[in-house]
Protein backbone atom coordinates (compact mmCIF):
# COMPACT_ATOMS: atom_id res chain seq x y z
CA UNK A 1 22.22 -51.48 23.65
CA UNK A 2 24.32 -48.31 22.82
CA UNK A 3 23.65 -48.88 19.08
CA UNK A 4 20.28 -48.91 19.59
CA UNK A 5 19.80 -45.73 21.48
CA UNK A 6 22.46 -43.45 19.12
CA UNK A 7 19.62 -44.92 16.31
CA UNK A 8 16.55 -43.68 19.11
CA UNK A 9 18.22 -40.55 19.58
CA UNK A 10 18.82 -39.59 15.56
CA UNK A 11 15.33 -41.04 14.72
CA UNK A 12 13.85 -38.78 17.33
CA UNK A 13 16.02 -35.73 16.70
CA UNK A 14 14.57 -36.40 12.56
CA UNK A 15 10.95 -36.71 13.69
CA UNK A 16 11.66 -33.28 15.53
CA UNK A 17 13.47 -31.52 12.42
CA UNK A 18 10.70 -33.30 10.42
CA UNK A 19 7.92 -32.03 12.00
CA UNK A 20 9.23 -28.50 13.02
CA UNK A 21 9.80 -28.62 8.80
CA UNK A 22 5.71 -29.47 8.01
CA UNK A 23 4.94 -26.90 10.78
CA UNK A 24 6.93 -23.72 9.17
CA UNK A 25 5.33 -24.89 5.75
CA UNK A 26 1.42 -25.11 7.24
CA UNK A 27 2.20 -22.02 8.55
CA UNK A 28 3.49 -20.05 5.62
CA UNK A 29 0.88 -21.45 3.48
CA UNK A 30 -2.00 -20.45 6.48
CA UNK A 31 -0.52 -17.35 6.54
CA UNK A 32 -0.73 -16.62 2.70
CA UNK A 33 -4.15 -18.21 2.54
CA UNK A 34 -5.21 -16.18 5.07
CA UNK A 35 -3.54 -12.82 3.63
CA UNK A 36 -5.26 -13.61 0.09
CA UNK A 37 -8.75 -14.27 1.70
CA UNK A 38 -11.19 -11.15 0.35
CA UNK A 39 -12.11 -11.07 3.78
CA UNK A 40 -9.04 -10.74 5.89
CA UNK A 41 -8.09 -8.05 2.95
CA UNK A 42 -11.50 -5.92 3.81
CA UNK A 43 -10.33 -5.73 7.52
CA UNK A 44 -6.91 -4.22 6.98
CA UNK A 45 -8.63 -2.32 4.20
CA UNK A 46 -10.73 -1.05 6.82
CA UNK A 47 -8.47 -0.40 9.40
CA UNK A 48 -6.05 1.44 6.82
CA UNK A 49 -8.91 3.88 5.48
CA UNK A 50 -9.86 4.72 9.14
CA UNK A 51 -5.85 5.33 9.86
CA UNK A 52 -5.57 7.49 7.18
CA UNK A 53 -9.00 9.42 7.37
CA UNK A 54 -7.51 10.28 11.14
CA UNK A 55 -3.89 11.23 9.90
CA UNK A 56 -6.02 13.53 7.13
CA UNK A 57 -8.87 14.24 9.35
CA UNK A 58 -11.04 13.97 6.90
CA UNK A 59 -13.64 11.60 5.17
CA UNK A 60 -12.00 8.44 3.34
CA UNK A 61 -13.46 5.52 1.83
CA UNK A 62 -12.62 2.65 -0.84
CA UNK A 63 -14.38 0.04 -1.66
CA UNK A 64 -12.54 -2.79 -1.98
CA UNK A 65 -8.81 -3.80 -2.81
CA UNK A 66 -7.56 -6.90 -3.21
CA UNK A 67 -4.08 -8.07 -3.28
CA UNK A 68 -2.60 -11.50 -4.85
CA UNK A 69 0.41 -12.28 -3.68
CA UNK A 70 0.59 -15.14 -5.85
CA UNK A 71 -0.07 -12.82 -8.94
CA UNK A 72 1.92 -10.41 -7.56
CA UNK A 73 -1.03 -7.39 -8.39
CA UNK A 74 -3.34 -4.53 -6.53
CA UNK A 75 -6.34 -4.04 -7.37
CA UNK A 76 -8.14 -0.79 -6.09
CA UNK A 77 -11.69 0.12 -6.55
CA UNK A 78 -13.87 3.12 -5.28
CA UNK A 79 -11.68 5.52 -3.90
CA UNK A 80 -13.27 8.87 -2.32
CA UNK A 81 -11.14 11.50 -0.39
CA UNK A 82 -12.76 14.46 0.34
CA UNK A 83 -11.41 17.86 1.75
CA UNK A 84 -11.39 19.44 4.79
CA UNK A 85 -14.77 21.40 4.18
CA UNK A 86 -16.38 18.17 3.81
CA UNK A 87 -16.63 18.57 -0.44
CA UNK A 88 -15.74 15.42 -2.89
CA UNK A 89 -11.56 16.33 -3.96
CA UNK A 90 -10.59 13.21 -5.17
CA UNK A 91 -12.49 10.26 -6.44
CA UNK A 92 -11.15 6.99 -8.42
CA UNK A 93 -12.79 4.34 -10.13
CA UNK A 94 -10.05 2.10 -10.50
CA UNK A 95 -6.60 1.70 -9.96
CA UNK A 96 -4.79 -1.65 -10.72
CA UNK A 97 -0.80 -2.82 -11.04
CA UNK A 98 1.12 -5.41 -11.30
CA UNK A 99 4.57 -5.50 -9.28
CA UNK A 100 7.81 -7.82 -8.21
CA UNK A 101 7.71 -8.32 -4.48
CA UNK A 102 10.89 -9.72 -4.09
CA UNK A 103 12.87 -6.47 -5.11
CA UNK A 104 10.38 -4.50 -3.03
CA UNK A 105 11.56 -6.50 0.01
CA UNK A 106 15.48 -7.41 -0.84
CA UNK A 107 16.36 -3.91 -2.51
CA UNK A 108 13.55 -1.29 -1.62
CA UNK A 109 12.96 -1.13 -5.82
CA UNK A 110 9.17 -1.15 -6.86
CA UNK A 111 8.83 -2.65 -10.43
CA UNK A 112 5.73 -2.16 -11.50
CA UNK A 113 5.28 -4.17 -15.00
CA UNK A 114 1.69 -2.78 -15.71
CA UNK A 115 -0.39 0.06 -14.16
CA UNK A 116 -3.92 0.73 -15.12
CA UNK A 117 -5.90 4.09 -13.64
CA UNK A 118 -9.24 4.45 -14.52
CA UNK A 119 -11.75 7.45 -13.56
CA UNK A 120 -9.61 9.43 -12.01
CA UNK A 121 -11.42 12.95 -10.73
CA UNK A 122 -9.98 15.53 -8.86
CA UNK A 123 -11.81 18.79 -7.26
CA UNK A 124 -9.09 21.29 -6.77
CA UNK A 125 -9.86 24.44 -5.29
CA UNK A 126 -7.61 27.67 -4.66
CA UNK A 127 -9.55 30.58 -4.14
CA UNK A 128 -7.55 33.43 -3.83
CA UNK A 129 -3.56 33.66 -3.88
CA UNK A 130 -3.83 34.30 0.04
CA UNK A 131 -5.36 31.22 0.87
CA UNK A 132 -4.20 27.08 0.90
CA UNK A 133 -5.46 24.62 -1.71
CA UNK A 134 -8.09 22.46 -0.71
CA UNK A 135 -5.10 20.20 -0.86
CA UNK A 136 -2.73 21.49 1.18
CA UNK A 137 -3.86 19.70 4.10
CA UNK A 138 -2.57 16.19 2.25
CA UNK A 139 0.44 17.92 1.50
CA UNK A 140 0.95 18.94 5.58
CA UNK A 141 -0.02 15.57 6.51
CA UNK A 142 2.84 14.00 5.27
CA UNK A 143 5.16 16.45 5.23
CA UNK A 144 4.64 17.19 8.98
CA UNK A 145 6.11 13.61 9.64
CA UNK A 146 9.38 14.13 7.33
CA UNK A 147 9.99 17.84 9.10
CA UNK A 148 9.82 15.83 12.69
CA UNK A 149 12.48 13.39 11.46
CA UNK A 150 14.81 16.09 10.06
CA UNK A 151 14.90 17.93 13.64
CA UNK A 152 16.04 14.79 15.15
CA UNK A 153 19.76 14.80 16.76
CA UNK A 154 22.37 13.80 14.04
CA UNK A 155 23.02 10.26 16.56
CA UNK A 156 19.55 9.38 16.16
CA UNK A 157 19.30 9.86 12.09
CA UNK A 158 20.21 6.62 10.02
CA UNK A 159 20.94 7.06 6.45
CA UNK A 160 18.32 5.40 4.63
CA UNK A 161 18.35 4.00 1.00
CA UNK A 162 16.10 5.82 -1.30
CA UNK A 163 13.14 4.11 -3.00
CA UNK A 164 13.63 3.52 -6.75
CA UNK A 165 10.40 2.91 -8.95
CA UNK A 166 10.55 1.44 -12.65
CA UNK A 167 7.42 1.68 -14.18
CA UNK A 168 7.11 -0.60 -17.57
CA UNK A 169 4.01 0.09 -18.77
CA UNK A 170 0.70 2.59 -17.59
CA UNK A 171 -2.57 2.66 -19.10
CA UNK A 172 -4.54 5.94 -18.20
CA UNK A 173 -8.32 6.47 -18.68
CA UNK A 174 -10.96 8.69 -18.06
CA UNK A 175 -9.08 11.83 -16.01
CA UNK A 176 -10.46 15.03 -15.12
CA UNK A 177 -8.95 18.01 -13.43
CA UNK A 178 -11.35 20.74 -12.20
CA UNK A 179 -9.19 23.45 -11.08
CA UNK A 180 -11.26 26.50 -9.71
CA UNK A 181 -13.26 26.98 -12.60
CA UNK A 182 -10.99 24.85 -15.40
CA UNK A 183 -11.66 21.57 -16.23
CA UNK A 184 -9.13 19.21 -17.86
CA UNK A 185 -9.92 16.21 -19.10
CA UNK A 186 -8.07 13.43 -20.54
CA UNK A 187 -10.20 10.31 -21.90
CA UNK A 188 -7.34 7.72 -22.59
């Protein structure tokens, strides 16, 4: 009788380990499935244009992105920023790259093997020495959240590891600058 219920118990604590095993897997691999599905990616897309058309108060859009996990790549089509007089500053056909994602997460280190830009158009605008950019306003958007964190109390600060990027190869196409009345242009 005792034999048989130290066997019960280990059977029942391996169907337990077992199954909490197949759960964690169907879970990961929902997860994933879920995170590469065009759809669930046009949600956050959406969400993320509206978060940063508030943070730049200002009109955003892109048309689609898509991200493969599984092919670690980014691909980002349509992109349309415009400034804060309501006039076209930054459009973007294309934008694709292909990265590592474990040194991203371990070691904060982008590798980017290959990234491909592809009508990239920018309306710059300064019209007089006295007055912004029509870009400033990006610039202030983001810099207003690193001035906040440097007035913090030295306790509250925690030394953070910087970035790195490696970039491996970049394929540029189609660029033009129009800066007051210059234009640049690059074609590839």
């Amino acid at each position: 009788y005792y034999m048989i219920s130290i066997k019960k118990i280990i059977l029942n604590t391996l169907k337990i380990a077992i199954g909490l095993v197949v759960f964690f897997v169907l879970a990961v691999v929902t997860s994933v499935w879920l995170i590469n599905k065009p759809s669930t990616q046009d949600k956050v897309l959406k969400y993320a244009t509206e978060m940063l058309a508030e943070k730049l108060n200002t009109k955003v859009e892109i048309d689609s992105i898509r991200i493969g996990f599984f092919r670690e790549d980014i691909q980002l089509y349509g992109l349309r920023v415009d400034d804060q007089q309501q006039r076209r500053m930054l459009e973007l056909q294309s934008l694709s790259a292909e990265f590592r994602i474990l040194p991203i997460i371990l070691h904060q280190e982008v590798n980017l093997e290959e990234i491909n830009v592809k009508g990239l158009h920018a309306y710059l605008y300064k019209p007089s020495p006295d007055e912004p950019a029509n870009f400033q306003f990006v610039i202030d958007a983001f810099q207003t959240q690193k001035k906040k964190k440097e007035n913090e109390p030295e306790a509250v600060k925690k030394p953070k590891k910087k970035m790195s990027v490696d970039l491996n190869k970049a394929t540029i196409e189609d660029i033009q600058v129009t800066f007051n009345e210059k234009r640049f242009s690059l074609g590839s």
